[in-house]
C-alpha atoms as a PDB file:
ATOM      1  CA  UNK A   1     -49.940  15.740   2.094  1.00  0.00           C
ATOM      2  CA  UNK A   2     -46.199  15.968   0.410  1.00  0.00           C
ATOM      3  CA  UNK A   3     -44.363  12.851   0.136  1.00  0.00           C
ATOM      4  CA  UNK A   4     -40.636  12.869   1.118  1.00  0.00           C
ATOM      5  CA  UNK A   5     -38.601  11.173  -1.169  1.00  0.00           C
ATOM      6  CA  UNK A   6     -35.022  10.782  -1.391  1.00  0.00           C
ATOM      7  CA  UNK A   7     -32.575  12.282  -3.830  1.00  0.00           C
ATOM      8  CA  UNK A   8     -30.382   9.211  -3.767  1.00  0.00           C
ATOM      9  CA  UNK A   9     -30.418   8.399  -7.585  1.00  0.00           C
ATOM     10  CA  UNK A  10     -29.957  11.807  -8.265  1.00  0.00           C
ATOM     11  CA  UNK A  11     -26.871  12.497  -6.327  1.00  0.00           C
ATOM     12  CA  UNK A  12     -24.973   8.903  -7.082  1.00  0.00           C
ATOM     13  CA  UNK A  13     -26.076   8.622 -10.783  1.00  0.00           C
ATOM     14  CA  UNK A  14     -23.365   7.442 -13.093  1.00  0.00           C
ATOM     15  CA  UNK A  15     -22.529  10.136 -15.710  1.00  0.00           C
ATOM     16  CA  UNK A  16     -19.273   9.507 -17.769  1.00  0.00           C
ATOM     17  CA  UNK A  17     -18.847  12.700 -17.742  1.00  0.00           C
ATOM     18  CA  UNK A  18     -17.506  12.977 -14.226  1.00  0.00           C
ATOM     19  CA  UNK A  19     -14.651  10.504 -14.860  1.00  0.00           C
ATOM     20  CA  UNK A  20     -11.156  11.100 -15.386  1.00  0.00           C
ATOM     21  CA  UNK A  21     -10.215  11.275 -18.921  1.00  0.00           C
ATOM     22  CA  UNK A  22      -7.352   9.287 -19.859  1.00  0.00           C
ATOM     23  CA  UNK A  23      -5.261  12.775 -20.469  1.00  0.00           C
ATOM     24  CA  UNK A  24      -6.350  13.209 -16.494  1.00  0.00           C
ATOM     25  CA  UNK A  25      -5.216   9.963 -15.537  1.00  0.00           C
ATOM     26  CA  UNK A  26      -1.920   9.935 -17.217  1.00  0.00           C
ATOM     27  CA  UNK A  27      -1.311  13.573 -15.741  1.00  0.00           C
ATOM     28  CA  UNK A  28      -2.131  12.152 -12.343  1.00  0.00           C
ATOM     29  CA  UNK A  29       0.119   9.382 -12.909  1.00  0.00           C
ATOM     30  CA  UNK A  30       3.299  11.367 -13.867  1.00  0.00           C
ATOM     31  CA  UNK A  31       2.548  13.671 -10.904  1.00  0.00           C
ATOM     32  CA  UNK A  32       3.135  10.623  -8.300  1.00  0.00           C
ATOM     33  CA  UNK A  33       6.700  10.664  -7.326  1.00  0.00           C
ATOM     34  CA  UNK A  34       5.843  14.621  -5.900  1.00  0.00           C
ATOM     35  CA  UNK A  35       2.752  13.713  -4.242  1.00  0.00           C
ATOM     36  CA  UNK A  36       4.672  11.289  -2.303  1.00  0.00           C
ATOM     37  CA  UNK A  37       7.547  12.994  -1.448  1.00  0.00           C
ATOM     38  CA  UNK A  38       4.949  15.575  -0.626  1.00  0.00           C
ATOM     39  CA  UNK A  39       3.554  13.222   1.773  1.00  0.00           C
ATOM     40  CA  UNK A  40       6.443  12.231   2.886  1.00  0.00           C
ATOM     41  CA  UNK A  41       7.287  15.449   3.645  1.00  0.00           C
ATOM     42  CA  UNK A  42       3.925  16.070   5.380  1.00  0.00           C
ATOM     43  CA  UNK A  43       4.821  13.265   7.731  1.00  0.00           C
ATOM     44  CA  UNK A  44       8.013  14.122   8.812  1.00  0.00           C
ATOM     45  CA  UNK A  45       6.591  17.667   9.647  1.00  0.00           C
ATOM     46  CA  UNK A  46       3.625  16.085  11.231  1.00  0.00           C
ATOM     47  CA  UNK A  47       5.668  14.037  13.852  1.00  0.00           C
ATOM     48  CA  UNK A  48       7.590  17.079  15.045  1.00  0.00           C
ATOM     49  CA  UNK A  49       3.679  18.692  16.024  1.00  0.00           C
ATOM     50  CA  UNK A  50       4.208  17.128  19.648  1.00  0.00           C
ATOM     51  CA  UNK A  51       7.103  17.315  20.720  1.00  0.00           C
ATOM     52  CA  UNK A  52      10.607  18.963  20.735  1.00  0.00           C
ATOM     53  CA  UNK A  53      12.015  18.714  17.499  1.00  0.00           C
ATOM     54  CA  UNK A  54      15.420  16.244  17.687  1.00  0.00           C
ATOM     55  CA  UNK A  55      18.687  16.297  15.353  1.00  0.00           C
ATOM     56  CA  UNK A  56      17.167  13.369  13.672  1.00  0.00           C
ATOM     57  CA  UNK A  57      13.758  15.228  12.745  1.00  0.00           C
ATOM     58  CA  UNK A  58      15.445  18.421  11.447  1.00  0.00           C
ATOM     59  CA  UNK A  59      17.596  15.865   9.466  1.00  0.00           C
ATOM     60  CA  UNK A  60      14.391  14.168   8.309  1.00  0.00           C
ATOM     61  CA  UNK A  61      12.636  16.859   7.321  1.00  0.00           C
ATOM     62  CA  UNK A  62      15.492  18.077   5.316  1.00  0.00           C
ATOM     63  CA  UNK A  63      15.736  14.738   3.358  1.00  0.00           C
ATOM     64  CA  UNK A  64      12.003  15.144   2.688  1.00  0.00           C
ATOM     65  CA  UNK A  65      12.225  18.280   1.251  1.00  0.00           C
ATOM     66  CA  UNK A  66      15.112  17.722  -0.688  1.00  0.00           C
ATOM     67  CA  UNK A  67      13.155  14.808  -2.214  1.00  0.00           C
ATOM     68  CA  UNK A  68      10.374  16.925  -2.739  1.00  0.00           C
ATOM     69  CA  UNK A  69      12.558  19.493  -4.546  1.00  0.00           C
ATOM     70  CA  UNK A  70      13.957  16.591  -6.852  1.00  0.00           C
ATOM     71  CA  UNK A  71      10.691  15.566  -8.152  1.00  0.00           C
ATOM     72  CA  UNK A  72       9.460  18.622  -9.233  1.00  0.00           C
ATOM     73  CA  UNK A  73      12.441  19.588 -10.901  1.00  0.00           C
ATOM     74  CA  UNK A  74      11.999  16.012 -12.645  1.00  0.00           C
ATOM     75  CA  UNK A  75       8.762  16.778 -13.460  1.00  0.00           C
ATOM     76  CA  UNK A  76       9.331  20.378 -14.423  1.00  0.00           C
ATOM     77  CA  UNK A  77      11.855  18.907 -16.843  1.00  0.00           C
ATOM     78  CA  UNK A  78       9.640  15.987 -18.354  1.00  0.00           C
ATOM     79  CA  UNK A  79       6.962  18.311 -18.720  1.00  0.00           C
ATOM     80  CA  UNK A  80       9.830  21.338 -20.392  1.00  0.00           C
ATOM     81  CA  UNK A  81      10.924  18.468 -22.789  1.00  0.00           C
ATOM     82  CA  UNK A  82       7.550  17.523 -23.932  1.00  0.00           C
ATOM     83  CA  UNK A  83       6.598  20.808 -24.939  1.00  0.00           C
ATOM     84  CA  UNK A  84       9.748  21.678 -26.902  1.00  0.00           C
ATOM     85  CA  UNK A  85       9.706  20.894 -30.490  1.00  0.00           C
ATOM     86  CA  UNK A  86      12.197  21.157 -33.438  1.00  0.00           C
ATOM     87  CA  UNK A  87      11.274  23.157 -36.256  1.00  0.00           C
ATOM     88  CA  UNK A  88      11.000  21.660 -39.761  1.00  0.00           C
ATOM     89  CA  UNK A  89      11.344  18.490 -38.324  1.00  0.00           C
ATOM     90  CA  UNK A  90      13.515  15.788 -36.944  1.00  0.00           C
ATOM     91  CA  UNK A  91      17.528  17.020 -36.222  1.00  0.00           C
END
C-alpha cells in the first residue's frame, strides 16, 4: 500500500534565496510613480469597457497617459544620470 503524503513543506519552505534583494527592492521602489500612473491609466481605460465613451473619459484617459509619459521620462532620466560618470574624477 503507498501512503499519500502531502508536499506542503516542500512547496512553502522558506529559502532566502527567493527574496528580494535589497538592489530588487530599491529598483521596485523607484519604479512606483509609473506603476501607478500605469494603474491609473488602466482604470480610466477600464471604465470606458461598458459604455459609450464621454468627453470627460477621453479627457481622463488623456491625463492618465500624460502622467504615465511623465514618469517614465523621470525615471528614464534618474536612471540616465546614475549611469553617467565623469572621467578622472569630480568637475
Amino acid at each position: 500500500m503507498e501512503h499519500i503524503v502531502t508536499v506542503q513543506d516542500a512547496v512553502t519552505a522558506f529559502e532566502p534565496w527567493l527574496e528580494p534583494t535589497a538592489a530588487e527592492l530599491d529598483a521596485i521602489e523607484r519604479e512606483m510613480p509609473l506603476i501607478a500612473a500605469d494603474v491609473d491609466l488602466l482604470d480610466a481605460r477600464i471604465m470606458t469597457l461598458d459604455r459609450p465613451v464621454t468627453e470627460m473619459d477621453t479627457r481622463r484617459i488623456r491625463r492618465a497617459h500624460r502622467r504615465v509619459l511623465a514618469a517614465r521620462r523621470e525615471l528614464s532620466n534618474q536612471t540616465a544620470a546614475a549611469t553617467v560618470t565623469v572621467p578622472g574624477g569630480a568637475a
